[in-house]
Protein backbone atom coordinates (compact mmCIF):
# COMPACT_ATOMS: atom_id res chain seq x y z
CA UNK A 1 -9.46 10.94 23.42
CA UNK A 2 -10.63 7.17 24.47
CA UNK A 3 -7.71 4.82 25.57
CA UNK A 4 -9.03 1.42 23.83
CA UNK A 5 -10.29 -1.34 26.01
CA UNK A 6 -10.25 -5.04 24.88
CA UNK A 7 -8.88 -8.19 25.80
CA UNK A 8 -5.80 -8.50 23.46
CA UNK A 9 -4.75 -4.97 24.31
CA UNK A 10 -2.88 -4.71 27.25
CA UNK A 11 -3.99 -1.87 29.49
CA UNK A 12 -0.36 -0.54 29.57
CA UNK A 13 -0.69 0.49 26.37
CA UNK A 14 -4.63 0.95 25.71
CA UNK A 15 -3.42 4.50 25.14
CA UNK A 16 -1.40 3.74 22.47
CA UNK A 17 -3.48 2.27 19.78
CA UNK A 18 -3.86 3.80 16.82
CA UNK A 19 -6.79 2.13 14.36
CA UNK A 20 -5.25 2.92 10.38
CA UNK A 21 -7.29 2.18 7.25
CA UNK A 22 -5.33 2.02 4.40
CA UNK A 23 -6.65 2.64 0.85
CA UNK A 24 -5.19 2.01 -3.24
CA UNK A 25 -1.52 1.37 -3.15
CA UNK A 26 -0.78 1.77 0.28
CA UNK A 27 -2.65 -1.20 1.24
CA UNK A 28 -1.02 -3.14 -1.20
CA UNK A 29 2.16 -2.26 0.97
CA UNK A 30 0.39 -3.10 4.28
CA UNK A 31 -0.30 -6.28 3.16
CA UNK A 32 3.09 -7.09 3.41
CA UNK A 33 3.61 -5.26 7.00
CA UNK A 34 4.36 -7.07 9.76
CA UNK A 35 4.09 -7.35 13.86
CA UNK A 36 7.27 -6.28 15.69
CA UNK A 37 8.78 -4.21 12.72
CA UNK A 38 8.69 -0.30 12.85
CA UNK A 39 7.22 1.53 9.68
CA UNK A 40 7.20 5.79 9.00
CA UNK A 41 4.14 6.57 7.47
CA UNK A 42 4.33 9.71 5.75
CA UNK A 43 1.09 11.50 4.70
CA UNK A 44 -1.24 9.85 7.19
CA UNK A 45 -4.43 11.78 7.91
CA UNK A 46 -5.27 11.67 11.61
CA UNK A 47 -8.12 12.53 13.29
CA UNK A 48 -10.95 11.28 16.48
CA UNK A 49 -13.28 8.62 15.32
CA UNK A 50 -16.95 9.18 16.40
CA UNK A 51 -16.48 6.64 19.24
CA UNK A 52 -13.27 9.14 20.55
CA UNK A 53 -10.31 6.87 19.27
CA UNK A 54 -7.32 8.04 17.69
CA UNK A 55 -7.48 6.64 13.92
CA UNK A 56 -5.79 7.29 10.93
CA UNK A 57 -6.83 7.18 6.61
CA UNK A 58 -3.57 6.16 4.76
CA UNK A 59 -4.12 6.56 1.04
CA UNK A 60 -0.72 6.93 -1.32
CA UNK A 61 1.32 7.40 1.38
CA UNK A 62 4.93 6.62 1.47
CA UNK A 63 5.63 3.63 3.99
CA UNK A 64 9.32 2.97 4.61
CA UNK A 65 10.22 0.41 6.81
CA UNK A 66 13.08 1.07 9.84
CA UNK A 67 14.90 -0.85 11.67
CA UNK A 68 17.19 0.02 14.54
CA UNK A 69 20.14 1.02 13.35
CA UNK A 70 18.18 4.25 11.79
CA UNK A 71 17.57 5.16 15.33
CA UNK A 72 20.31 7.99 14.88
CA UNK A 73 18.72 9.34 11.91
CA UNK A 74 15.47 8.79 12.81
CA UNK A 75 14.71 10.82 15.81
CA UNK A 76 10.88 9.64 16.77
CA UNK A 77 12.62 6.11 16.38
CA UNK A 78 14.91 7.04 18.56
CA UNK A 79 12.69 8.41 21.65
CA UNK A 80 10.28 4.74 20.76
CA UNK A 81 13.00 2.73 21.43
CA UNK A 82 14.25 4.83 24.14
């Protein structure tokens, strides 16, 4: 897999870009996503673009937004914040 190189990533964290289209109602809800929050994405289909990035297809998913304080239910939140 291809860490992403370009100017507004930082190179710290080129490996840790992940490209998601989102499709019917679930991007209706990503419209109203935004920068800095944390979001569970349940259902996502991942896979390796043709280019070797790490994208995902998000179509009726379930998007729940977290915030901190579920860091104790919410293992993978948790180890991010960690």
């Amino acid at each position: 897999m291809k860490a992403h190189q370009a100017q507004w990533c930082p190179p710290s964290l080129s490996d840790m870009i992940l490209q998601a289209e989102f499709w019917d109602r679930s991007a209706e809800r990503a419209q109203t996503m935004k920068v800095g929050e944390y979001y569970f994405i349940k259902n996502a289909r991942m896979r390796i673009s043709n280019g070797g990035y790490l994208e995902a297809k998000v179509a009726d998913a379930t998007i729940t937004q977290l915030h901190e304080k579920d860091a104790e239910s919410e293992p993978n939140l948790k180890a991010l914040l960690q």
